[in-house]
Protein backbone atom coordinates (compact mmCIF):
# COMPACT_ATOMS: atom_id res chain seq x y z
CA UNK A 1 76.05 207.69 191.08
CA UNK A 2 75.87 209.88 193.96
CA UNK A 3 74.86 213.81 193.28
CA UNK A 4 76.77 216.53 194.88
CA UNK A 5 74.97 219.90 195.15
CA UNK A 6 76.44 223.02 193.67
CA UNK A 7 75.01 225.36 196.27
CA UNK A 8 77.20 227.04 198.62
CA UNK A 9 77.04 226.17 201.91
CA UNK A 10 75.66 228.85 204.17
CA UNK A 11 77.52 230.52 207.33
CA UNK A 12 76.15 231.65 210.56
CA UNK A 13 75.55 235.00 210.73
CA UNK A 14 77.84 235.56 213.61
CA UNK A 15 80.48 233.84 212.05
CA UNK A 16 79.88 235.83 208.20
CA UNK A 17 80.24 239.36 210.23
CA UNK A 18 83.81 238.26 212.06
CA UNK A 19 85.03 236.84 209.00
CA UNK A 20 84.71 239.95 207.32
CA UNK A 21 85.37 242.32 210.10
CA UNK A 22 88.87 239.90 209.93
CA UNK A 23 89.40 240.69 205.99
CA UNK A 24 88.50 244.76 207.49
CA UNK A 25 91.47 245.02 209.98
CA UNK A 26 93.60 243.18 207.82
CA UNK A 27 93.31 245.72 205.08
CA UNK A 28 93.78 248.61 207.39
CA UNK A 29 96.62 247.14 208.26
CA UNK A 30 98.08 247.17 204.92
CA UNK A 31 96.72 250.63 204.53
CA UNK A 32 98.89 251.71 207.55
CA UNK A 33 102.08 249.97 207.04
CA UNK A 34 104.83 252.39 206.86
CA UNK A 35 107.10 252.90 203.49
CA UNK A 36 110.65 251.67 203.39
CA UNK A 37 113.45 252.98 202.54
CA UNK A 38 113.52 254.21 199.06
CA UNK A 39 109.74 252.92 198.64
CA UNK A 40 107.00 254.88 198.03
CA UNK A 41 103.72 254.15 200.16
CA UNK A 42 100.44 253.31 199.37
CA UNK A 43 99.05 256.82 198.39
CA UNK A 44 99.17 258.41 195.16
CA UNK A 45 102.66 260.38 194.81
CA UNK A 46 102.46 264.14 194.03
CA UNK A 47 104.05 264.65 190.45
CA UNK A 48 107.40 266.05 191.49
CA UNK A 49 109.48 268.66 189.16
CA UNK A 50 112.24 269.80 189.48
CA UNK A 51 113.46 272.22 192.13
CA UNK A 52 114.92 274.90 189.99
CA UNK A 53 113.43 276.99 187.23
CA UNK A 54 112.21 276.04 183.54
CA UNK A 55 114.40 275.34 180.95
CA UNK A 56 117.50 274.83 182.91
CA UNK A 57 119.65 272.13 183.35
CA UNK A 58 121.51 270.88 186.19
CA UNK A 59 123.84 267.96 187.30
CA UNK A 60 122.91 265.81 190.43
CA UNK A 61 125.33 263.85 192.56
CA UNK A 62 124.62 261.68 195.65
CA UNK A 63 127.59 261.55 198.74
CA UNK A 64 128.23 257.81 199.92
CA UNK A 65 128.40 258.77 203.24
CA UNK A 66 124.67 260.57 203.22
CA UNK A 67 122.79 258.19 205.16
CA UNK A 68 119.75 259.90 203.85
CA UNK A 69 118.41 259.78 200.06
CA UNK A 70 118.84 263.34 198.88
CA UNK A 71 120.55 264.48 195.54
CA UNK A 72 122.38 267.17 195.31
CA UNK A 73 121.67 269.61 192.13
CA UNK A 74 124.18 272.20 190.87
CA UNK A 75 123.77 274.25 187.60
CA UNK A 76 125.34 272.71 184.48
CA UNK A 77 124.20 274.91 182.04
CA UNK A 78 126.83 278.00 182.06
CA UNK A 79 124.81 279.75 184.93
CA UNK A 80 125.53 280.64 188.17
CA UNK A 81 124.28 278.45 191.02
CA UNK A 82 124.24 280.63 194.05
CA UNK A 83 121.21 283.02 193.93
CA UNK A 84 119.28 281.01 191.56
CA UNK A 85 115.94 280.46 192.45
CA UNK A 86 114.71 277.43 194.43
CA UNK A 87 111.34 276.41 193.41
CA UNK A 88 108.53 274.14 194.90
CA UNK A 89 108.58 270.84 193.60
CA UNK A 90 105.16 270.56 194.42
CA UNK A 91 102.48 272.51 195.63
CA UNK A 92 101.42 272.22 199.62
CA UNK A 93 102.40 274.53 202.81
CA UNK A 94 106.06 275.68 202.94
CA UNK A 95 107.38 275.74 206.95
CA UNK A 96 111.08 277.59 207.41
CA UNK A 97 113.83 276.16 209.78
CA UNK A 98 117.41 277.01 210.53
CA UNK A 99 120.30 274.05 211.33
CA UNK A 100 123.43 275.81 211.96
CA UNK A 101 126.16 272.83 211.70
CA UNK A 102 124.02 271.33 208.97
CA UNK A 103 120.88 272.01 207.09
CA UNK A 104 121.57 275.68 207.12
CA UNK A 105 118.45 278.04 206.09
CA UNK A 106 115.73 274.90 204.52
CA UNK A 107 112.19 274.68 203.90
CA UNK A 108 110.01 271.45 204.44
CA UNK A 109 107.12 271.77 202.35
CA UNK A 110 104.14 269.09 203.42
CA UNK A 111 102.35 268.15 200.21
CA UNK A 112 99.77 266.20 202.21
CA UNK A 113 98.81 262.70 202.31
CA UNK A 114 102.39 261.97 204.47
CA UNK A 115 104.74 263.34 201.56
CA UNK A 116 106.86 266.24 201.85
CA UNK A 117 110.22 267.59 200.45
CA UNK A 118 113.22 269.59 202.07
CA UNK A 119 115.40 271.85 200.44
CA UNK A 120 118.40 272.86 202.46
CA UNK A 121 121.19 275.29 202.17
CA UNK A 122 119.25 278.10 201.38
CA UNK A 123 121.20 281.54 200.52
CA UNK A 124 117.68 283.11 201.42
CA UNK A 125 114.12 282.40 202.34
CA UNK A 126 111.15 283.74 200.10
CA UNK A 127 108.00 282.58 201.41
CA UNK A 128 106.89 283.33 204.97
CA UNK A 129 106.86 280.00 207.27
CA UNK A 130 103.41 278.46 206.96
CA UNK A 131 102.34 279.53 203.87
CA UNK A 132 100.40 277.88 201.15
CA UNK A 133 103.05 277.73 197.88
CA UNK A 134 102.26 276.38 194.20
CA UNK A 135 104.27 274.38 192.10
CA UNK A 136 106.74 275.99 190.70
CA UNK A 137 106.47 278.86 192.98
CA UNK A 138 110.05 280.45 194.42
CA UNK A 139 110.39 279.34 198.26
CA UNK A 140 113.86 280.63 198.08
CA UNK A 141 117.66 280.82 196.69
CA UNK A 142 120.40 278.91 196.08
CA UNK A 143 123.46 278.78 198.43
CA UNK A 144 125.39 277.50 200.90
CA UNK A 145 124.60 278.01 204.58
CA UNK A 146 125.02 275.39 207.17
CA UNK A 147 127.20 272.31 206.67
CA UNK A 148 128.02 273.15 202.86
CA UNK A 149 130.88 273.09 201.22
CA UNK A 150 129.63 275.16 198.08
CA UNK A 151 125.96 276.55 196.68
CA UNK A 152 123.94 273.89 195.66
CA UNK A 153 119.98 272.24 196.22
CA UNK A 154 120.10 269.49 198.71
CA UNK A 155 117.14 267.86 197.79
CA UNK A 156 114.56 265.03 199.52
CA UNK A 157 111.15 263.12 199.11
CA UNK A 158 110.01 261.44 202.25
CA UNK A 159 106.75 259.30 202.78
CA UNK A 160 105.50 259.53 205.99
CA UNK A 161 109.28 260.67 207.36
CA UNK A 162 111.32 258.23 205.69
CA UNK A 163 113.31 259.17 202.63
CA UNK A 164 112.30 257.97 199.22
CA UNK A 165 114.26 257.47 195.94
CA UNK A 166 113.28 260.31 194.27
CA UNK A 167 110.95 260.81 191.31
CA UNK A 168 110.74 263.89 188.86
CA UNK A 169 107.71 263.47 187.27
CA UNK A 170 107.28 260.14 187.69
CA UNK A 171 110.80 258.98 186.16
CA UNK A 172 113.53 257.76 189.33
CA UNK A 173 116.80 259.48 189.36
CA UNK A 174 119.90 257.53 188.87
CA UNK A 175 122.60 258.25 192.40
CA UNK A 176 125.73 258.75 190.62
CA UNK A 177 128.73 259.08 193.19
CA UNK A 178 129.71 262.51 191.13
CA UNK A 179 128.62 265.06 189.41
CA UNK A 180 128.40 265.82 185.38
CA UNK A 181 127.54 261.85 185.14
CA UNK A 182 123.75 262.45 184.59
CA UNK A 183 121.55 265.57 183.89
CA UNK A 184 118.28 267.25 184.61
CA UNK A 185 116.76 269.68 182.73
CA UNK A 186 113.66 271.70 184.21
CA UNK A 187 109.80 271.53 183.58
CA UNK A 188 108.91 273.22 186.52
CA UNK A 189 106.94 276.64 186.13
CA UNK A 190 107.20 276.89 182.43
CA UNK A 191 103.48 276.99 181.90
CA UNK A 192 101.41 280.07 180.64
CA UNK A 193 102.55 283.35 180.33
CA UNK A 194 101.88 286.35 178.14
CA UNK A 195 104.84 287.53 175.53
CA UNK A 196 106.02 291.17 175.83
CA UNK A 197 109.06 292.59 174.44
CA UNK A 198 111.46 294.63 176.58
CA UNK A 199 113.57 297.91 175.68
CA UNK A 200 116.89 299.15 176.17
CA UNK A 201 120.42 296.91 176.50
CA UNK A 202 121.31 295.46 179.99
CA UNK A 203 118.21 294.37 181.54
CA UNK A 204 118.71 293.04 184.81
CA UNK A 205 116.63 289.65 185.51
CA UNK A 206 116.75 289.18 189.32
CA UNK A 207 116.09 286.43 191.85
CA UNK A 208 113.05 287.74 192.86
CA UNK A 209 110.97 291.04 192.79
CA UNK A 210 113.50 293.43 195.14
CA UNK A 211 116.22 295.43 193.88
CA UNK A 212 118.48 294.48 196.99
CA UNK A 213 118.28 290.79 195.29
CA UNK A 214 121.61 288.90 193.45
CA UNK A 215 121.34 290.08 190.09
CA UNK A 216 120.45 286.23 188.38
CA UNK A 217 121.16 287.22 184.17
CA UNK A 218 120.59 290.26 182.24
CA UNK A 219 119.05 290.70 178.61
CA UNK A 220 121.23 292.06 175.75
CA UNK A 221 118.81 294.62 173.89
CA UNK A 222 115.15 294.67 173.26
CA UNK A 223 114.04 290.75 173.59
CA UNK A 224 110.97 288.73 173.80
CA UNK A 225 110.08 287.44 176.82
CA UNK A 226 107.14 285.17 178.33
CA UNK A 227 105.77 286.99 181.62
CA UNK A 228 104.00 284.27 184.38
CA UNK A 229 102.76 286.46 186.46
CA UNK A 230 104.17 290.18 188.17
CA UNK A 231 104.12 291.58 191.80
CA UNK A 232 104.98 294.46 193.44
CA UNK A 233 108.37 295.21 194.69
CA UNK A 234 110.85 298.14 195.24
CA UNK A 235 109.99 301.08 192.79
CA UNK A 236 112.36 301.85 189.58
CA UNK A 237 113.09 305.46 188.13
CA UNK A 238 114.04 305.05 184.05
CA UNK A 239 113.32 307.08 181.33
CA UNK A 240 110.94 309.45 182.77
CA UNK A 241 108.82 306.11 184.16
CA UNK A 242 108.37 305.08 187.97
CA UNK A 243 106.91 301.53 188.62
CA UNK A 244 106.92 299.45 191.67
CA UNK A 245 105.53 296.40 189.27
CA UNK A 246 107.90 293.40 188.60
CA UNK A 247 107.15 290.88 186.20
CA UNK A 248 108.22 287.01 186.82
CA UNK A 249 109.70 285.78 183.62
CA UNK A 250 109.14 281.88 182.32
CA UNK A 251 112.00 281.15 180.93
CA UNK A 252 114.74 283.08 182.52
CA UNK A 253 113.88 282.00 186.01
CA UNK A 254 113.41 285.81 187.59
CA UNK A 255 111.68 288.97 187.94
CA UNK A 256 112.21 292.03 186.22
CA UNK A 257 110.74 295.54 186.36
CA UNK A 258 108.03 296.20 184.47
CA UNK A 259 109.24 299.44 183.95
CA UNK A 260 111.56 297.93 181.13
CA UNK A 261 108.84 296.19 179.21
CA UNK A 262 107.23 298.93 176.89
CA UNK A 263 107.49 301.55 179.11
CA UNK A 264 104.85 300.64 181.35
CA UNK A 265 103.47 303.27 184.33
CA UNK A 266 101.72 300.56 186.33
CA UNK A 267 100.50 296.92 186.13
CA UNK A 268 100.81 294.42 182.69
CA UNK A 269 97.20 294.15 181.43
CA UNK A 270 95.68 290.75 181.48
CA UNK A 271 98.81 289.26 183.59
CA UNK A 272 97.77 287.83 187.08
CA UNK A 273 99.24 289.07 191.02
CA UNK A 274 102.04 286.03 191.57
């Protein structure tokens, strides 16, 4: 009986370094291959939220003739869609455009690693072009310039420019032909905060921290309310007060003065500069 030898047999050097420069060039290859169509690439995908503020829910519809793979969100929860605010899905640097016969006012942001979102339509811009913007952070408001036949979020995920199904946190979204077939209700921002109580009946709860902004809800009577974070804005006269302060609220989506939360002269204690 013949015996065969278990040992490997051994490769040139020459020839060890080009097979494995080979296997090398191969896997950049596969690093670089571009995503298709409604497939995500290679890289780790940001975790996406919604583009509208905690706790509310919307309905999403997709047209048949949109060649690209955006949704389309309106409110479904009894509140108004125009002026609501349009938040960052994810965080990364927020660039402005204008596209008068289509895209109207929109916002790319560019999350890194080749993935951004658009948000198109915008009634209003709230970030300057270029800036760095956090998740859940308000880039704009709702509306209905451009090509638009009524306020809503046209929404997108691209890899590396081309458009991807899209993902909030980590769960795909059905594209029903219609809306009021499937709904989404918001994550995004609801995080932190510090509970105050506010005074008085009527409290107006705006789009963002100016007085010149689309009134958004208002708050029957004194009420509890969670506080994310406050800047400063136009300045208020009530009650013998004067505050320039505004106060982002977590669950209703907007900022109000901080003059109507216990009669405040200046800045919330302990509440951070959005």
């Amino acid at each position: 009986m013949s015996s065969i030898s278990s040992a490997s047999p051994r490769l040139p050097l020459r020839r060890t370094l080009a097979v494995l420069l080979g296997a090398l060039v191969v896997l950049a290859g596969l690093a670089a291959a571009p995503a298709r169509a409604g497939e995500a690439g290679t890289l780790a995908t940001p975790n996406f939220k919604a583009p509208y503020p905690c706790g509310q829910k919307w309905t999403y519809s997709h047209h048949s003739a949109e060649v690209r793979r955006a949704l389309d969100f309106v409110r479904a929860d009894g509140g108004t869609t125009a002026g609501t605010p349009v938040l960052a899905s994810a965080a990364g640097t927020a660039t402005r455009h204008y596209q008068a016969g289509g895209a109207g006012n929109y916002i790319v942001i560019d999350h890194g690693g080749g993935w951004k979102t658009y948000y198109f339509h915008l009634a209003a811009f709230s970030v300057a072009s270029g800036s760095w913007v956090a998740q859940g952070q308000q880039i704009g408001t709702t509306g209905s310039t451009g090509h638009s036949s009524g306020a809503h979020i046209h929404y997108e995920q691209l890899y590396n420019g081309v458009g991807q199904n899209i993902r909030i946190n980590g769960s795909a979204l059905a594209y029903p032909g219609s809306y009021h077939q499937y709904y989404l209700t918001s994550d995004n921002g609801c995080g932190g905060g510090t509970s105050f109580m506010t005074w008085g009946s009527g409290v107006r709860v705006r789009a963002d921290a100016y007085l010149s902004s689309p009134v958004v809800t208002s708050l029957a009577g004194p009420t509890r309310v969670t506080v994310v974070c406050q800047k400063q804005g136009d300045t208020v006269n009530a009650e013998g007060y004067t505050n320039n302060w505004w106060s982002k609220l977590r669950d209703q989506g907007g900022f109000i003065s901080n003059i109507y939360i216990a009669h405040p002269d200046a800045r919330l204690p302990g509440v951070p500069v959005c």
